[in-house]
Protein backbone atom coordinates (compact mmCIF):
# COMPACT_ATOMS: atom_id res chain seq x y z
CA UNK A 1 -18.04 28.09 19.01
CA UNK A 2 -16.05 26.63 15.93
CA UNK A 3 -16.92 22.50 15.25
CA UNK A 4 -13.09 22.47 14.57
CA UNK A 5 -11.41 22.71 18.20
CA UNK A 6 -7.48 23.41 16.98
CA UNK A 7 -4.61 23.52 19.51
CA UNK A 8 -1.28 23.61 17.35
CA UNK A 9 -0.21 22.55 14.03
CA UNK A 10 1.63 19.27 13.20
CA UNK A 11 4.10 19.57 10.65
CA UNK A 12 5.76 15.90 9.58
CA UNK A 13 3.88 14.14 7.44
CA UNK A 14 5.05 11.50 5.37
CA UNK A 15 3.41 9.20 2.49
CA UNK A 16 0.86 11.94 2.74
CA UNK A 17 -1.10 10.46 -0.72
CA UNK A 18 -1.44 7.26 1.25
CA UNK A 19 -2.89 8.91 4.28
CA UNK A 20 -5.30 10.73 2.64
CA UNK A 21 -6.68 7.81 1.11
CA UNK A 22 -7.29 5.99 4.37
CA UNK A 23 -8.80 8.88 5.89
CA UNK A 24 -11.24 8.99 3.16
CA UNK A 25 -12.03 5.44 2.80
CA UNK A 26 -12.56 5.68 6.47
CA UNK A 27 -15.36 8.07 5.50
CA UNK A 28 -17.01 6.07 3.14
CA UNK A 29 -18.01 3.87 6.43
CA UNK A 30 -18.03 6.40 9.50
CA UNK A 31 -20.55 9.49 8.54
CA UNK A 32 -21.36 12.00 9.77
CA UNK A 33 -17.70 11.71 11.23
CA UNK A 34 -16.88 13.15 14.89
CA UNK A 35 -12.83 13.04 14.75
CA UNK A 36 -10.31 12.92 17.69
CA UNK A 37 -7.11 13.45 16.32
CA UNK A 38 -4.69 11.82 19.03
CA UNK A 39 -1.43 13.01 18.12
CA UNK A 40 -1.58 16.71 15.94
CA UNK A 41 -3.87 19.16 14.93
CA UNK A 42 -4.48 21.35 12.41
CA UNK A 43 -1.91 20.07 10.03
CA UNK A 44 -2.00 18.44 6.31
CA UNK A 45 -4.58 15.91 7.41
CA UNK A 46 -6.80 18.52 9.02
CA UNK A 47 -6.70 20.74 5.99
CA UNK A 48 -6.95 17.73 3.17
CA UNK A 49 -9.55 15.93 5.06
CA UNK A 50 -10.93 16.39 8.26
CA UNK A 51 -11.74 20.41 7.86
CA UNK A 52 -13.69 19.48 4.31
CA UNK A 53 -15.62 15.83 5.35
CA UNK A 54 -15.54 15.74 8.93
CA UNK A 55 -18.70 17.27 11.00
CA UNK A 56 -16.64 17.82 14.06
CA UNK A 57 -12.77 17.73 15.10
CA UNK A 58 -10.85 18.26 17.99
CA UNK A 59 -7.24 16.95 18.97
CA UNK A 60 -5.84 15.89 22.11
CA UNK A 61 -4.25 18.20 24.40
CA UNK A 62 -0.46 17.31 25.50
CA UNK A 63 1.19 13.83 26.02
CA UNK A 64 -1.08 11.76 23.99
CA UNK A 65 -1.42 9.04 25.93
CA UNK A 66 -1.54 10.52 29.33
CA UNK A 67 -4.12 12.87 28.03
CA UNK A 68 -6.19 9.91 26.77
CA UNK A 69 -6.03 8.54 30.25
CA UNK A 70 -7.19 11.12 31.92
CA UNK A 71 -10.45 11.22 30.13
CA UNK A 72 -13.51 9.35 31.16
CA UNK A 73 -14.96 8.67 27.74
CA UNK A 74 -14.73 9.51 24.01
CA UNK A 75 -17.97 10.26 22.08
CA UNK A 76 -16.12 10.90 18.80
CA UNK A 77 -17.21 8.04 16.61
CA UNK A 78 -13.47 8.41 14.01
CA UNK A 79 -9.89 8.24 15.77
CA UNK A 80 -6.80 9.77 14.15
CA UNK A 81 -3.79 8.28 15.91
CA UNK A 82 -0.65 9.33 14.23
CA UNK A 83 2.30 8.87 15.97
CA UNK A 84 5.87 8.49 15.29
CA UNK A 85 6.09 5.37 16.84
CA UNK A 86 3.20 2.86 18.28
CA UNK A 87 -0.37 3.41 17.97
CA UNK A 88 -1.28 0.37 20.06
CA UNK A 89 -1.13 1.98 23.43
CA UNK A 90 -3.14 4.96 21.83
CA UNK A 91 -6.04 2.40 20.08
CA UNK A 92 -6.23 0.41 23.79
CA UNK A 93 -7.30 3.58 25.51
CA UNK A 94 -9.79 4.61 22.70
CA UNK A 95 -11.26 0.75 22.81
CA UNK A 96 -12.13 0.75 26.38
CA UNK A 97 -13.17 4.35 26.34
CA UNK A 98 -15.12 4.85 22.95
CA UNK A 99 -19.04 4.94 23.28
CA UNK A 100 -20.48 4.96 19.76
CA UNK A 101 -21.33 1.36 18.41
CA UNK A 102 -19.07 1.86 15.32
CA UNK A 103 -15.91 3.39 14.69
CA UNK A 104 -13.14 4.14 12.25
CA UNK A 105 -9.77 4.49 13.28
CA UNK A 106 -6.91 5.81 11.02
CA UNK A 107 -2.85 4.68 12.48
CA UNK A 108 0.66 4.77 11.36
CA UNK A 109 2.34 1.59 12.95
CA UNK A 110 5.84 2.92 12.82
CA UNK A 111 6.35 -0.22 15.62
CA UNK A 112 5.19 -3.44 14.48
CA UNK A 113 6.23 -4.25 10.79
CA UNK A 114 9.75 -2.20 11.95
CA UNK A 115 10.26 -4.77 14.67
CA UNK A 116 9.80 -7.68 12.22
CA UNK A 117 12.20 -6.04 9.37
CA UNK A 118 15.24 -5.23 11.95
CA UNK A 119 15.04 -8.54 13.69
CA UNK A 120 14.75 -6.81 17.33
CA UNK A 121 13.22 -7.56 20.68
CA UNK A 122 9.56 -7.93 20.61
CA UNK A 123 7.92 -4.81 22.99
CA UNK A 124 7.04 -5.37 26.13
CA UNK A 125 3.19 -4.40 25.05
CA UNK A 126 2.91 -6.72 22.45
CA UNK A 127 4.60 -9.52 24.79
CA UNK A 128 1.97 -8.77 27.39
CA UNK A 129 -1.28 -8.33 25.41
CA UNK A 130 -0.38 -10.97 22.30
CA UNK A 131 1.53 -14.01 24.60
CA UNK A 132 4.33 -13.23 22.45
CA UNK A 133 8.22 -14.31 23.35
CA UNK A 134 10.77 -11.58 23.70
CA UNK A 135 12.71 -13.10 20.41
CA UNK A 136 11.45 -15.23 17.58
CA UNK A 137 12.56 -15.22 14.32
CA UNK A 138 10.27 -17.35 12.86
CA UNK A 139 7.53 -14.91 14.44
CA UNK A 140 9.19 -11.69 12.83
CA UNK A 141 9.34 -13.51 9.67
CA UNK A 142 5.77 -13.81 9.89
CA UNK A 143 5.07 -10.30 10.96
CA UNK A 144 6.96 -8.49 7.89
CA UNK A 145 5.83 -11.43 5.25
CA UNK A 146 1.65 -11.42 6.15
CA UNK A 147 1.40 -8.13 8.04
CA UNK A 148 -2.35 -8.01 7.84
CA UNK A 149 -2.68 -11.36 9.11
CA UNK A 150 -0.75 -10.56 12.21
CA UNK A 151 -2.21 -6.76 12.42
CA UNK A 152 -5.68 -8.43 12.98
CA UNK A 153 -4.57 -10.68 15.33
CA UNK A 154 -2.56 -7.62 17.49
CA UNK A 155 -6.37 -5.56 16.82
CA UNK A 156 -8.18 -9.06 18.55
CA UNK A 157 -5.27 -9.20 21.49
CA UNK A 158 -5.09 -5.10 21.91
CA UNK A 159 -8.99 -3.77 21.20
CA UNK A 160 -11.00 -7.14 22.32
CA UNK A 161 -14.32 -5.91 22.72
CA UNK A 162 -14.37 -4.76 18.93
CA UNK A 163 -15.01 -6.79 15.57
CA UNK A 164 -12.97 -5.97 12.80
CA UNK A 165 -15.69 -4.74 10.23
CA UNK A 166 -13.27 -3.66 7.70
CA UNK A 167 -9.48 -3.12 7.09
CA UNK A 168 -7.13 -1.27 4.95
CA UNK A 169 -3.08 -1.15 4.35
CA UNK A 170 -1.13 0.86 2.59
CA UNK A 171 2.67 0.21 3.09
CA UNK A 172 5.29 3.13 3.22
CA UNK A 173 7.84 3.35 0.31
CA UNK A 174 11.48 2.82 0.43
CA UNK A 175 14.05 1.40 1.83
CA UNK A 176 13.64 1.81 5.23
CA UNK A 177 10.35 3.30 4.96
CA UNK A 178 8.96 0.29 3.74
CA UNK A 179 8.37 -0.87 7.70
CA UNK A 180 6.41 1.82 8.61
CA UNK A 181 2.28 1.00 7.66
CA UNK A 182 -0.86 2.99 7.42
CA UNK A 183 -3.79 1.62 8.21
CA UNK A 184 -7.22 2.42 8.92
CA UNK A 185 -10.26 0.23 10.38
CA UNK A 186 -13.96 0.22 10.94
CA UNK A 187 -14.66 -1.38 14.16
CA UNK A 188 -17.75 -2.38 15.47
CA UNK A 189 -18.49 -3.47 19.64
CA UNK A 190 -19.64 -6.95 20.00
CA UNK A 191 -22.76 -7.60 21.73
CA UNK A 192 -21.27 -8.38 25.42
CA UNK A 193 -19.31 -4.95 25.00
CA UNK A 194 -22.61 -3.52 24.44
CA UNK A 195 -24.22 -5.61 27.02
CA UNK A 196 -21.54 -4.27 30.08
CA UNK A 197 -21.57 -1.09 29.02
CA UNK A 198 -25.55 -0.70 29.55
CA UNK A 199 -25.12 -2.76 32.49
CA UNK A 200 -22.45 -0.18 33.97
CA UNK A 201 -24.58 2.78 33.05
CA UNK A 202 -27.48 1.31 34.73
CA UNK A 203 -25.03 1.10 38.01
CA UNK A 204 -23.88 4.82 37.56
CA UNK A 205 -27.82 5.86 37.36
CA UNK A 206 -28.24 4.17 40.50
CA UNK A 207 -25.95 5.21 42.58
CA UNK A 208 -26.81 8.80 41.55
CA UNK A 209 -29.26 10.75 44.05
């Protein structure tokens, strides 16, 4: 059986110099790298990237995040979550359900940054996980003007039981472009995440005949 597990080919892919680069940076970090690509497979990114450098791919199967929900764990130690809108749902999933110790994750926030720039209602999801108000201006401001200050502090609220290890940005070009951001990060489980998830395999083990 092929280390490459394809199930159809994605097609869009813009600022594709940009997400090259934080695929491969991701690399530098994460080796040898176990990829779950979240939304597409087998498309510029697989052929640039993943089919040269990675040691094993596959890509979800269906709705991305139901599909992600459905599964018990993820053993892939690099995420590729590309979608045309949020990646935040995507990245909580992956946070509760990722084993390794370290991971890289690779996103396109086509939410946050966009939010800030057209002066909309904050989403429900950041509302809920961040303590954010439906409206501020003052917090949009923020969010387009120091977007990596405020992406770290969405990562803390939306992935808890992870350290940010490393980060990188690269921002989307052109007018309306501009609030769409790639990003990739190398995450690492703090010691009580480690320390419950032993602690719930023991349980498991125990409970088994």
């Amino acid at each position: 059986m092929s280390k490459f597990d394809l199930k159809f080919k994605k097609h869009d892919n813009s600022h594709p110099r940009e997400k090259i680069a934080l695929r491969e940076w991701a690399l530098t970090h994460i080796s040898p790298a176990h990829v779950l690509d979240i939304y597409g497979g087998n498309g510029l990114m697989f052929e640039r990237v993943w089919k040269l450098k990675a040691e094993s791919y596959r890509a979800a199967d269906g709705d991305a995040l139901e599909w992600l929900s459905t599964q018990s764990e993820f053993t892939e130690n690099t995420f590729d979550v590309d979608p045309y809108a949020s990646p935040y749902e995507a990245l909580e999933i992956i946070g509760n359900k990722a084993t390794a110790e370290k991971i890289g994750v690779v996103c396109t926030d086509g939410t946050l940054r966009r939010v800030a720039m057209m002066r909309t209602h904050i989403p429900q999801f950041f509302r809920e996980r961040c303590g954010w108000p439906e409206r501020s201006l003052t917090l949009m401001a923020g969010i387009y003007h120091q977007y990596p200050r405020y992406l770290r502090h969405v990562l803390s609220c939306v992935v808890p039981q992870w350290e940010i290890e490393r980060l990188a940005i690269q921002y989307g070009k052109g007018t309306w472009k501009q609030a769409t951001v790639y990003f990739a990060v190398i995450l690492t489980k703090r010691p009580i995440a480690r320390t419950e998830a032993i602690e719930r395999e023991i349980r498991i083990c125990g409970d088994r005949p």
